[in-house]
N, C-alpha and C. Protein backbone atom coordinates (compact mmCIF):
# COMPACT_ATOMS: atom_id res chain seq x y z
N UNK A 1 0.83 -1.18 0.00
CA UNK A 1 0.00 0.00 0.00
C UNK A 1 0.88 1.25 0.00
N UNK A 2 1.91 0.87 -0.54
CA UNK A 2 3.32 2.33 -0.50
C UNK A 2 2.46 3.52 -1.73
N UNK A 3 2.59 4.63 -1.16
CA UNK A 3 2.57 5.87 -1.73
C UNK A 3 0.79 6.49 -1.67
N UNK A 4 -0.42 5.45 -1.01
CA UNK A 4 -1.42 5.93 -1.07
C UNK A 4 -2.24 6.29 0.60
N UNK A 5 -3.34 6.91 0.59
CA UNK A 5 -3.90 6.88 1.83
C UNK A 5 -5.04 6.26 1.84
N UNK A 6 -5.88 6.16 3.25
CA UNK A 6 -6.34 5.79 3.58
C UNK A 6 -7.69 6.92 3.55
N UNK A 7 -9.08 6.85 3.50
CA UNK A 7 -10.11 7.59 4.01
C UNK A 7 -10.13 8.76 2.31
N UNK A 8 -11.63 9.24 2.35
CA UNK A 8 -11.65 9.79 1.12
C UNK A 8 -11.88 11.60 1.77
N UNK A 9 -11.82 12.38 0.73
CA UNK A 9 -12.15 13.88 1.35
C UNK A 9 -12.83 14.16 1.78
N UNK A 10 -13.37 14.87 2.92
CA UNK A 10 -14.11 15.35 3.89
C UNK A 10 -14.14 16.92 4.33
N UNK A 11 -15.63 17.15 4.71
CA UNK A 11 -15.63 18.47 5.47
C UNK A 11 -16.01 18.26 6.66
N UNK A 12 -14.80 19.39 7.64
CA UNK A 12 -15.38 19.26 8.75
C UNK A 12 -15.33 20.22 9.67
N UNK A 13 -15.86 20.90 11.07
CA UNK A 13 -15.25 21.84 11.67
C UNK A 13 -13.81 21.72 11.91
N UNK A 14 -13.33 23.10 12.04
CA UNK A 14 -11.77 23.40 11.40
C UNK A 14 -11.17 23.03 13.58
N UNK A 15 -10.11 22.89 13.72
CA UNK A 15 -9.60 22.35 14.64
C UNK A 15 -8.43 23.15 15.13
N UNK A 16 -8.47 24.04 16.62
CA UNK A 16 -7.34 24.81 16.82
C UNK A 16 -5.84 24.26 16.12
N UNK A 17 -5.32 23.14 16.26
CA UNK A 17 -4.29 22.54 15.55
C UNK A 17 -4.13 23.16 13.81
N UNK A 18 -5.23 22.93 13.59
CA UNK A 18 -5.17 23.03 11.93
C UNK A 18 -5.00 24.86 11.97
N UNK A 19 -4.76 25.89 12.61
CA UNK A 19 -4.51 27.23 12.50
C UNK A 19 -3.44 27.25 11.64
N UNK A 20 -2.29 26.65 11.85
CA UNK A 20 -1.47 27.05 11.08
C UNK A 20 -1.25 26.57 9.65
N UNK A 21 -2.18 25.35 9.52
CA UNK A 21 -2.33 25.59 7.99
C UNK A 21 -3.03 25.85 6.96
N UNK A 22 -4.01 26.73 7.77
CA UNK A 22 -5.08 27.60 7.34
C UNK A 22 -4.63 29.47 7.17
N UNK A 23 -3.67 29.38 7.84
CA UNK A 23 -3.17 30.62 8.00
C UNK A 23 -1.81 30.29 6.63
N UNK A 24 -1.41 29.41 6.61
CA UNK A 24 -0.58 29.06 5.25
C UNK A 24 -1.07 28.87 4.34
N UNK A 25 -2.57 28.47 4.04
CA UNK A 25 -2.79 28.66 3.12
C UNK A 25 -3.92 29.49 2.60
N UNK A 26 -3.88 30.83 3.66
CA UNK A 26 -4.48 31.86 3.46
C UNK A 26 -3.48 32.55 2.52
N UNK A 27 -2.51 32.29 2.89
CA UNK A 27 -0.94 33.35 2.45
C UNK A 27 -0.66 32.67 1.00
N UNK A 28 -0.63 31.62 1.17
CA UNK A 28 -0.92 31.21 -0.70
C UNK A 28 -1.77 31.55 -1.64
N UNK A 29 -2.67 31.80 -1.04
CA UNK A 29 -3.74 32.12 -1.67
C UNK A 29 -3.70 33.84 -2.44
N UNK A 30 -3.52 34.42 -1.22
CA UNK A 30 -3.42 36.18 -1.26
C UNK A 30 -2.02 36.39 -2.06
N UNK A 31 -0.58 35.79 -1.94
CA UNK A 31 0.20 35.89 -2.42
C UNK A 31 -0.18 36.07 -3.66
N UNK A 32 -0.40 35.25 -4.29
CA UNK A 32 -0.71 34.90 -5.78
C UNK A 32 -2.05 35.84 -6.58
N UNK A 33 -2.69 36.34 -5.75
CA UNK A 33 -3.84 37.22 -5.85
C UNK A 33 -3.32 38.86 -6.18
N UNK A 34 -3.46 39.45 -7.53
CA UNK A 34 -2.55 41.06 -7.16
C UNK A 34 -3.38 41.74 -6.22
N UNK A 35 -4.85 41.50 -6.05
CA UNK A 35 -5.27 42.65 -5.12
C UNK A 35 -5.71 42.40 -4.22
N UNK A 36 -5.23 40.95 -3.39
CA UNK A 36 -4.78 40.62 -2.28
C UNK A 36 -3.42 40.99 -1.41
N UNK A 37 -2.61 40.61 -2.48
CA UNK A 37 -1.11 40.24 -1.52
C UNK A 37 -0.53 41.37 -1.04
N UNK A 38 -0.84 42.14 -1.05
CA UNK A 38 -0.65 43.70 0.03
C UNK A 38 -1.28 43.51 0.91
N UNK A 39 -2.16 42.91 1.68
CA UNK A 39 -2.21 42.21 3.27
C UNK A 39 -1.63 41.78 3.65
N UNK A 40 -0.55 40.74 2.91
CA UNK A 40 0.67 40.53 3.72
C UNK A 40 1.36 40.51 4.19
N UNK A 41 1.60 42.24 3.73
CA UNK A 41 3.21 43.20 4.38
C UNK A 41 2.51 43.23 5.72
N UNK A 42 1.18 43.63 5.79
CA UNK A 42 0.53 43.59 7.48
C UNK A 42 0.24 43.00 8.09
N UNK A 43 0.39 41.30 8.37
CA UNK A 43 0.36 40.67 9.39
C UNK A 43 1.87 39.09 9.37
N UNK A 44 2.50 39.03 10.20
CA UNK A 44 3.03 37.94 9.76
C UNK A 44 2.25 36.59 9.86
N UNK A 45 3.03 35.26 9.61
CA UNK A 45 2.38 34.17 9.61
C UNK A 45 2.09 33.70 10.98
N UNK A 46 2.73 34.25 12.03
CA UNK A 46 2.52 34.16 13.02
C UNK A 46 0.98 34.38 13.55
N UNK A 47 1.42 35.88 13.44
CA UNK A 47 0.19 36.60 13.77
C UNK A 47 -1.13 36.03 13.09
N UNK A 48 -1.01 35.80 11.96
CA UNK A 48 -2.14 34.99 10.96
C UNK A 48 -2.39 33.81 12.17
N UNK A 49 -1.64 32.83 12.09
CA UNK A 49 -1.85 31.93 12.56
C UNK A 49 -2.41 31.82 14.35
N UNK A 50 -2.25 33.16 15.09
CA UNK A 50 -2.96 33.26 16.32
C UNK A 50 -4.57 33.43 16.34
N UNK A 51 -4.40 34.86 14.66
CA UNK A 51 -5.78 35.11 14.96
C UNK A 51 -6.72 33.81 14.43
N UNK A 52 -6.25 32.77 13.66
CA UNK A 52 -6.99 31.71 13.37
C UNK A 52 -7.22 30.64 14.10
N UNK A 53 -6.10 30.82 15.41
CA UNK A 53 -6.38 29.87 16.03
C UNK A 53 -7.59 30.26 17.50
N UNK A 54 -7.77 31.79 17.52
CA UNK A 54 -8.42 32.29 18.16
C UNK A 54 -10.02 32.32 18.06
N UNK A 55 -10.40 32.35 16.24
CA UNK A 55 -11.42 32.06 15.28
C UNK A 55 -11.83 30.51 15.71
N UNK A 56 -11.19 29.49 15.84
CA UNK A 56 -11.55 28.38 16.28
C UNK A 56 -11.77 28.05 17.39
N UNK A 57 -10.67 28.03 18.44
CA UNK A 57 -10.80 27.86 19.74
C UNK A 57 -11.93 28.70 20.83
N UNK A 58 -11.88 30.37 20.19
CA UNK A 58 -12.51 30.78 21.38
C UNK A 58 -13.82 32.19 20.81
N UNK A 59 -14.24 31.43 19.39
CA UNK A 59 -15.35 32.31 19.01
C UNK A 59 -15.86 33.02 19.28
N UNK A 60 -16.22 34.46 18.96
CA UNK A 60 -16.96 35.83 20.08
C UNK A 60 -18.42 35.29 20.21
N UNK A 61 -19.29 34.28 18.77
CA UNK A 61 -20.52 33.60 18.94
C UNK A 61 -20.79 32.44 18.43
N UNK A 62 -21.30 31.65 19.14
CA UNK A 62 -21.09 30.22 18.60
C UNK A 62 -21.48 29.72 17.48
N UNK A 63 -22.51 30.73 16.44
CA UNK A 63 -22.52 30.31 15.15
C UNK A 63 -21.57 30.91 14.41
N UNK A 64 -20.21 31.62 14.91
CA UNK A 64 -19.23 31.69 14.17
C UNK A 64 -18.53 30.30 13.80
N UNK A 65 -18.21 29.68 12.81
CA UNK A 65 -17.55 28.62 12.46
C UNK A 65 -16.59 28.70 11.61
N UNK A 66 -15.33 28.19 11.67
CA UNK A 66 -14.52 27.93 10.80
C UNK A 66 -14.10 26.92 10.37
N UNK A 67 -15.03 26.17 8.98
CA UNK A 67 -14.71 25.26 8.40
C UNK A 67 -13.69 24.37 7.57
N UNK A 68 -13.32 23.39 7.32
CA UNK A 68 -11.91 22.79 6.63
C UNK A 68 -12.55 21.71 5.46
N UNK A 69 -11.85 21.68 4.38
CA UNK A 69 -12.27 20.87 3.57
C UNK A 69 -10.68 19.76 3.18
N UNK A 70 -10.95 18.89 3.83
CA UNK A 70 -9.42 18.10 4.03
C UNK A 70 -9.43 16.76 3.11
N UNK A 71 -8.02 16.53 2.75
CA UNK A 71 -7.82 15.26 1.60
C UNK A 71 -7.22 14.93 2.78
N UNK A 72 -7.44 13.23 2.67
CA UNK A 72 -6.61 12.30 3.93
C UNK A 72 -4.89 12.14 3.06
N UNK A 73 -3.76 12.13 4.41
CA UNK A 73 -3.05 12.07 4.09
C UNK A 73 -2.49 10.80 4.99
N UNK A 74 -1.37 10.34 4.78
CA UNK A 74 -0.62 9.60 5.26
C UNK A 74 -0.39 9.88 6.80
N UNK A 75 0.05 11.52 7.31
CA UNK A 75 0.07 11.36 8.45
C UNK A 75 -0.89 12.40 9.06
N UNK A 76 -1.67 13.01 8.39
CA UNK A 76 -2.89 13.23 9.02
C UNK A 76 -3.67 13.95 7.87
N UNK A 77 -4.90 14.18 8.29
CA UNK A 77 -5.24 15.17 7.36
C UNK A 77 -4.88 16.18 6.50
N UNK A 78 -4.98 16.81 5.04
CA UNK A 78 -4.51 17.93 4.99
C UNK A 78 -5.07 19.06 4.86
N UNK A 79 -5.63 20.51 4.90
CA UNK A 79 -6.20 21.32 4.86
C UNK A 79 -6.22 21.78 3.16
N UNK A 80 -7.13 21.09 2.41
CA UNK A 80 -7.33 22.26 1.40
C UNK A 80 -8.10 23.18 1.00
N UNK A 81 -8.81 23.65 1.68
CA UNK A 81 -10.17 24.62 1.98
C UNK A 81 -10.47 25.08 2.96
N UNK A 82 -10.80 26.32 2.99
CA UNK A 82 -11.52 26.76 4.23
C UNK A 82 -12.69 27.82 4.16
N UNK A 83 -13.66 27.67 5.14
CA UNK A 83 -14.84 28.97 4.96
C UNK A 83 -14.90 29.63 6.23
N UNK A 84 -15.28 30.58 6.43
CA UNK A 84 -15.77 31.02 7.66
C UNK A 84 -16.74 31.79 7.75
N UNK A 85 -17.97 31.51 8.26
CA UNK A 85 -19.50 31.52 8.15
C UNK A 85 -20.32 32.10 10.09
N UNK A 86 -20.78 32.98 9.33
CA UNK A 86 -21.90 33.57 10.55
C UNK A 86 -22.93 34.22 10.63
N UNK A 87 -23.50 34.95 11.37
CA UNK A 87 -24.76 35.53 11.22
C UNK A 87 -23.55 36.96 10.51
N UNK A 88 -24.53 37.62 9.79
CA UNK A 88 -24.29 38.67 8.96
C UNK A 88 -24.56 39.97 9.90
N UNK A 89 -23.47 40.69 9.50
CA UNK A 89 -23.19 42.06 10.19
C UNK A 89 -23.66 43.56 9.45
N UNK A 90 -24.30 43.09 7.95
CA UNK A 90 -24.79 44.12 7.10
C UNK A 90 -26.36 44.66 7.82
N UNK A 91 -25.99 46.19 7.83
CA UNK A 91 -27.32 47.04 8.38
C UNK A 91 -28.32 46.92 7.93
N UNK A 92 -28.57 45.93 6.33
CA UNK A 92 -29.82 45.45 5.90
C UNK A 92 -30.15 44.23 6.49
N UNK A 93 -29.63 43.70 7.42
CA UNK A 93 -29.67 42.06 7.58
C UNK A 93 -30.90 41.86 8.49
N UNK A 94 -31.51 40.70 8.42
CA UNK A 94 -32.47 40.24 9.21
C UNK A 94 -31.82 38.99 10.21
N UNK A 95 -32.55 38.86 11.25
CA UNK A 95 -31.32 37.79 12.41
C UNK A 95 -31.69 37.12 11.62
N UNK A 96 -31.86 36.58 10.40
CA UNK A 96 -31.57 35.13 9.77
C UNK A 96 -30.78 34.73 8.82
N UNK A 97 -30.04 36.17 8.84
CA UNK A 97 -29.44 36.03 7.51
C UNK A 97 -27.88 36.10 7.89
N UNK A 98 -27.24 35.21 7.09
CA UNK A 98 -25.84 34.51 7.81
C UNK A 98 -25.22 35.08 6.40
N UNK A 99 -23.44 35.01 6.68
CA UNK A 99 -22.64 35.50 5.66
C UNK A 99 -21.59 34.41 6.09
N UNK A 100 -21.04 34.34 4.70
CA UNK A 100 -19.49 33.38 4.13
C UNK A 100 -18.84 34.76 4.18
N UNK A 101 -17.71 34.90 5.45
CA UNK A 101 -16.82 35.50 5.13
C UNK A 101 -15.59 35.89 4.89
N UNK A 102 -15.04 34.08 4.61
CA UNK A 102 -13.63 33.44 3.97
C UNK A 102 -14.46 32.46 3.14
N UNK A 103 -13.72 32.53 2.00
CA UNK A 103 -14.12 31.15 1.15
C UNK A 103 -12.81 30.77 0.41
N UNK A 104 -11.64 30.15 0.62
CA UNK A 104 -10.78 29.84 0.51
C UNK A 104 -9.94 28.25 -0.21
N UNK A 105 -9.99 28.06 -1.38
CA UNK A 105 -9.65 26.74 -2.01
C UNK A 105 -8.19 27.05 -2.59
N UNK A 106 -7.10 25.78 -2.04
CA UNK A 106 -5.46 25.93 -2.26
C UNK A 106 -5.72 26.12 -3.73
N UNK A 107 -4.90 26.83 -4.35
CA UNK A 107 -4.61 26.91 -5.58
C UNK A 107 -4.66 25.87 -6.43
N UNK A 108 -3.28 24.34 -5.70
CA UNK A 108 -2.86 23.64 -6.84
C UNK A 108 -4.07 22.78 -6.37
N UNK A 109 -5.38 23.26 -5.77
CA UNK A 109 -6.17 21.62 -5.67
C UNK A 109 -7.96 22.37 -6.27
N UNK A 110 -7.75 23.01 -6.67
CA UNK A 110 -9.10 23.42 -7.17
C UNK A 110 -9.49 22.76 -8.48
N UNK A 111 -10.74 22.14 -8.76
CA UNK A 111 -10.90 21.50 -9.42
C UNK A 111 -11.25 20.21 -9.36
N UNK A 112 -11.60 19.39 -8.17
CA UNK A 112 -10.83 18.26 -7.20
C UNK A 112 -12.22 18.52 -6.37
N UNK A 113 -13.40 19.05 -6.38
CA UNK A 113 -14.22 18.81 -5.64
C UNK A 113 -14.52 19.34 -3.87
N UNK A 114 -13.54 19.78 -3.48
CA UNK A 114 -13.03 20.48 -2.48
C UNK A 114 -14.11 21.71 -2.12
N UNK A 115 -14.08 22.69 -3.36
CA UNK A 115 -14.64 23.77 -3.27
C UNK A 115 -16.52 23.85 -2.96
N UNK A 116 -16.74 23.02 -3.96
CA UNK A 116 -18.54 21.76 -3.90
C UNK A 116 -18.91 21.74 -2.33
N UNK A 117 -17.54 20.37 -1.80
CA UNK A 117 -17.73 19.92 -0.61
C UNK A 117 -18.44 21.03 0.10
N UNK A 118 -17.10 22.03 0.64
CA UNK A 118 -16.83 22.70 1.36
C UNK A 118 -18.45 23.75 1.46
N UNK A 119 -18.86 24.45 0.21
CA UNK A 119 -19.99 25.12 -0.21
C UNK A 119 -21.47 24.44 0.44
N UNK A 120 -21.73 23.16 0.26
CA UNK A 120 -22.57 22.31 0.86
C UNK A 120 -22.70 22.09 2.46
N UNK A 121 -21.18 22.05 2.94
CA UNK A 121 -21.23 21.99 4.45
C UNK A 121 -21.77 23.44 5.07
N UNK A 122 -21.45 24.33 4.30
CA UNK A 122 -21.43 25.55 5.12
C UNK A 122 -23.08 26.22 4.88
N UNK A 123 -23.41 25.49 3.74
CA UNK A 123 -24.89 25.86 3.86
C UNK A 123 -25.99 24.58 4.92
N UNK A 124 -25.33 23.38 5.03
CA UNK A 124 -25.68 22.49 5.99
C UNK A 124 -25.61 23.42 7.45
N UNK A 125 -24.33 23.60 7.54
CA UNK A 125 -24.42 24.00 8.89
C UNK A 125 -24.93 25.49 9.69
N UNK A 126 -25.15 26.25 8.29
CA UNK A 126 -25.98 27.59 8.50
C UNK A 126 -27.43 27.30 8.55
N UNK A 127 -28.05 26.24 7.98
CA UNK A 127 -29.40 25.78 8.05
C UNK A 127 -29.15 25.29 9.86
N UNK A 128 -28.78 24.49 9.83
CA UNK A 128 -28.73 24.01 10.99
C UNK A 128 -28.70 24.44 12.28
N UNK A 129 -27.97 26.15 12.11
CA UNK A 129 -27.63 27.05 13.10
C UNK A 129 -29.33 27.76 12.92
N UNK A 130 -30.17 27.85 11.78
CA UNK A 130 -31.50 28.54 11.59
C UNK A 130 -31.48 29.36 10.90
N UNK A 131 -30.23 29.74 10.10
CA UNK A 131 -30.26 30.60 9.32
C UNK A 131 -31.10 30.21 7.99
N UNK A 132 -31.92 31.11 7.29
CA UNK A 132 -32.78 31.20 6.38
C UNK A 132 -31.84 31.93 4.56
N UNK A 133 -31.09 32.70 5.08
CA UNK A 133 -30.82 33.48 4.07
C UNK A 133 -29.11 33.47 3.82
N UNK A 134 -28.49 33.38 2.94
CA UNK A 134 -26.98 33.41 3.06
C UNK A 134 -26.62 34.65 2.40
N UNK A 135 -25.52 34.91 2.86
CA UNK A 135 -25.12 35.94 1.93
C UNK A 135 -23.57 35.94 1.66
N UNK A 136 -22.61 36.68 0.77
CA UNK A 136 -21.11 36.80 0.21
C UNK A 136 -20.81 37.83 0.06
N UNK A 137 -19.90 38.42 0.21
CA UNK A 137 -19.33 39.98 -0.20
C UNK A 137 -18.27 38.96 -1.08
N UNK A 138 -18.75 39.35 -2.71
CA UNK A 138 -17.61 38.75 -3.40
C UNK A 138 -16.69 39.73 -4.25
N UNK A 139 -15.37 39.79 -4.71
CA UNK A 139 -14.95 40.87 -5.27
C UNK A 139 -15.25 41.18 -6.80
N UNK A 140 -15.73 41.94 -7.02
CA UNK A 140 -16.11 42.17 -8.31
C UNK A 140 -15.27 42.09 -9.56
N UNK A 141 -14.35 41.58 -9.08
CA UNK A 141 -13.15 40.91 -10.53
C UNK A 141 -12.91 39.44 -10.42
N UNK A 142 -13.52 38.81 -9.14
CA UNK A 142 -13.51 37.20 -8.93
C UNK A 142 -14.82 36.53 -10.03
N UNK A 143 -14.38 36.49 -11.83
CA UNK A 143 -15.19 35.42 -12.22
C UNK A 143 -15.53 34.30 -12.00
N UNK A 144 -14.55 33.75 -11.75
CA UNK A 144 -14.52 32.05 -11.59
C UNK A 144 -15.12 31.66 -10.28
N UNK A 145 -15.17 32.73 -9.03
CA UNK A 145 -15.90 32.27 -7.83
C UNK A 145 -17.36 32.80 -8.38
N UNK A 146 -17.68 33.98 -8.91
CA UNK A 146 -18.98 34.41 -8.84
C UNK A 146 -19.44 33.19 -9.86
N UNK A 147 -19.10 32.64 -10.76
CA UNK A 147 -19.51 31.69 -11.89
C UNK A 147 -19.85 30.21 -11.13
N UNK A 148 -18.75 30.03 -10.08
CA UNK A 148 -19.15 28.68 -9.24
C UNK A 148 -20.63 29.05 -8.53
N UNK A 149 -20.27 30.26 -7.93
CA UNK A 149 -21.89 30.34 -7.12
C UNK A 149 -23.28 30.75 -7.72
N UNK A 150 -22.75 31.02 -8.87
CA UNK A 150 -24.05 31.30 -10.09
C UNK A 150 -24.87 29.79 -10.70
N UNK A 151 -23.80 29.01 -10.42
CA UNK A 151 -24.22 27.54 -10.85
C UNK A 151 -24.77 26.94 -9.79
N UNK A 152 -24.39 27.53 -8.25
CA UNK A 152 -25.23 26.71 -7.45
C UNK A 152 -26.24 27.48 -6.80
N UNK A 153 -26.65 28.77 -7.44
CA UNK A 153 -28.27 29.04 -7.14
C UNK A 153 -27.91 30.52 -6.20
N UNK A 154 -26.86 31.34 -6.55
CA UNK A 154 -26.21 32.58 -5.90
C UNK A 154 -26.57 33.78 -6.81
N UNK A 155 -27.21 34.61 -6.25
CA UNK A 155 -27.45 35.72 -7.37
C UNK A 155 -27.05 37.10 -6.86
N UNK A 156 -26.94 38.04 -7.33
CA UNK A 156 -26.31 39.57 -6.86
C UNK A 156 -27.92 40.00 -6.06
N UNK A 157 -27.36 40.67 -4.80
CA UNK A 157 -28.79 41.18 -4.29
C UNK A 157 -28.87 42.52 -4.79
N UNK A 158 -27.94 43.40 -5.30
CA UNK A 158 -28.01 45.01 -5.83
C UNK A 158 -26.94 45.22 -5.03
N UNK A 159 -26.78 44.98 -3.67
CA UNK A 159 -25.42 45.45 -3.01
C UNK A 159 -24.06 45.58 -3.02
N UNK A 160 -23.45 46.72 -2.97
CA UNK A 160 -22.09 46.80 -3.31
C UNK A 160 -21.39 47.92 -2.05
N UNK A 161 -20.07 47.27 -2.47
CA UNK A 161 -19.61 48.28 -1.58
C UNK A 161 -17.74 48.01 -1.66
N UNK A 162 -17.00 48.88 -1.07
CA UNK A 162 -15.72 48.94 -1.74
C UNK A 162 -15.06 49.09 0.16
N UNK A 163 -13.92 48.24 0.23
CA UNK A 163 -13.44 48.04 1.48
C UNK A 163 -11.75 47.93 1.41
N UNK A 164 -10.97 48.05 2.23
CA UNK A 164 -9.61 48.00 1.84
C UNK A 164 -8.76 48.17 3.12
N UNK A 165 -7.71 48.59 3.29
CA UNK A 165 -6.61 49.24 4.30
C UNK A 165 -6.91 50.42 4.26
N UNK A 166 -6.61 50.42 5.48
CA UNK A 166 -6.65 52.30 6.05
C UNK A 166 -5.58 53.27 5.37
N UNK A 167 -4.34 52.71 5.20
CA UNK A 167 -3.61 53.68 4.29
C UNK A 167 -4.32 53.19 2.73
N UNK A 168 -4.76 52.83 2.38
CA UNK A 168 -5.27 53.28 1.31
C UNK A 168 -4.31 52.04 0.15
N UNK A 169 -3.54 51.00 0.69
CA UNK A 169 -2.56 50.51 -0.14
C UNK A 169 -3.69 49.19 -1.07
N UNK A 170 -4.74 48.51 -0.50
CA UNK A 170 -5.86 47.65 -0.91
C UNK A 170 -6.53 48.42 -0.97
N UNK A 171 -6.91 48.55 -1.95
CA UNK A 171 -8.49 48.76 -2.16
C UNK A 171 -9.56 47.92 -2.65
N UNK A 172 -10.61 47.52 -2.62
CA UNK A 172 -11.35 45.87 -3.41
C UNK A 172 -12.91 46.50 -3.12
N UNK A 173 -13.25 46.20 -4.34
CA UNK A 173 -14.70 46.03 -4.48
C UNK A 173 -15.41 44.94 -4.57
N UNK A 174 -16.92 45.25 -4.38
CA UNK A 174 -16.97 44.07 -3.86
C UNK A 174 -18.78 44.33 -4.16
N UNK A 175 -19.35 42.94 -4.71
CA UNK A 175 -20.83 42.72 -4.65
C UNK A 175 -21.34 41.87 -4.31
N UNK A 176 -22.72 41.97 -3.26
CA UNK A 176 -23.34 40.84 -2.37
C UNK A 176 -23.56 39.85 -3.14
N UNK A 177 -23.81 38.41 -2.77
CA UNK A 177 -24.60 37.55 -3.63
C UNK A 177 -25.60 37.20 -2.45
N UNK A 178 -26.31 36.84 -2.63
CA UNK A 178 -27.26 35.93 -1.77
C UNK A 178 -28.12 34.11 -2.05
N UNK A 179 -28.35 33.85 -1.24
CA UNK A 179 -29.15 32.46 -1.87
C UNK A 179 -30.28 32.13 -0.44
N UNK A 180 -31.02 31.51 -0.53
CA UNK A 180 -32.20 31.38 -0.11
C UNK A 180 -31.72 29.92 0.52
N UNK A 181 -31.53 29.93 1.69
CA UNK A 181 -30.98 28.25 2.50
C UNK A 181 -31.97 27.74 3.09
N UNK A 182 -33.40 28.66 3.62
CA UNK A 182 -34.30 27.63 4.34
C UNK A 182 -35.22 26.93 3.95
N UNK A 183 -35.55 25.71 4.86
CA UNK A 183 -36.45 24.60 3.97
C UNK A 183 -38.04 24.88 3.48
């Protein structure tokens, strides 16, 4: 059985342990992104990796979640996805309406079903928390994510809005999507 694993891909809640390679492969992600990777100069991997392990371990509300979408490996799991999902903080929101506000798939593994998984759990577990309504702040130059969530039933609500660094070095725009999660 040399060179294969055991157990097939899975989603699951994300695990203080797994911080640091969620925080690594936040930084892969943004690296490679041009109007991301100017967040980088501002936090190290360190620091990444506290505030994620802080996001897991000690949540400000318990339907904050931070999800993992993992391929089994030889010596443990590996992290190739992540979401992070809660009730929504927009001044139009109704208490039912929850927001994705990481949606995160490794570069070299997209394509691979990961991204599906991951999308399904997080609307499982927002139903589950009672949420009725989902929502995304997605960036308005991300085709390929707005095109995945257009295929699974995500539409623009009219909302927009433009967010960045305080010196002014990011800037990103950005339009809601929404989808309708309750039964």
């Amino acid at each position: 059985m040399s060179g294969t694993t055991a157990g097939t891909p899975s989603v699951r809640l994300a695990l203080p342990a797994e911080a640091g390679a969620i925080a690594a492969l936040q930084r892969r992600v943004w690296q490679a992104d041009p109007d991301l990777h100017g967040l980088l100069e501002s936090m190290s991997v360190e620091e990444m990796t506290q505030t994620w392990w802080r996001a897991i371990a000690t949540p400000p509300l318990a339907e904050l979640r931070v999800l993992v979408a993992l391929d089994p490996g030889e010596e443990g799991p590996r992290v190739r996805a992540f979401a992070t999902i809660g009730p929504s903080e927009d001044q139009d929101a109704e208490p039912t309406d929850a927001l994705v506000a990481e949606f995160v798939v490794d570069l070299d593994h997209r394509g691979r079903g990961h991204g599906s998984r991951l999308l399904n759990a997080v609307v499982d577990t927002l139903r589950a928390d009672r949420f009725t309504r989902a929502t995304w702040w997605l960036r308005t130059t991300d085709d390929t994510l707005r095109a995945f969530l257009s295929a699974a039933g995500w539409q623009a609500d009219g909302a927009h809005r433009q967010t960045g660094t305080e010196d002014g070095t990011v800037q990103i725009r950005e339009v809601r999507l929404h989808t309708w999660i309750g039964e």
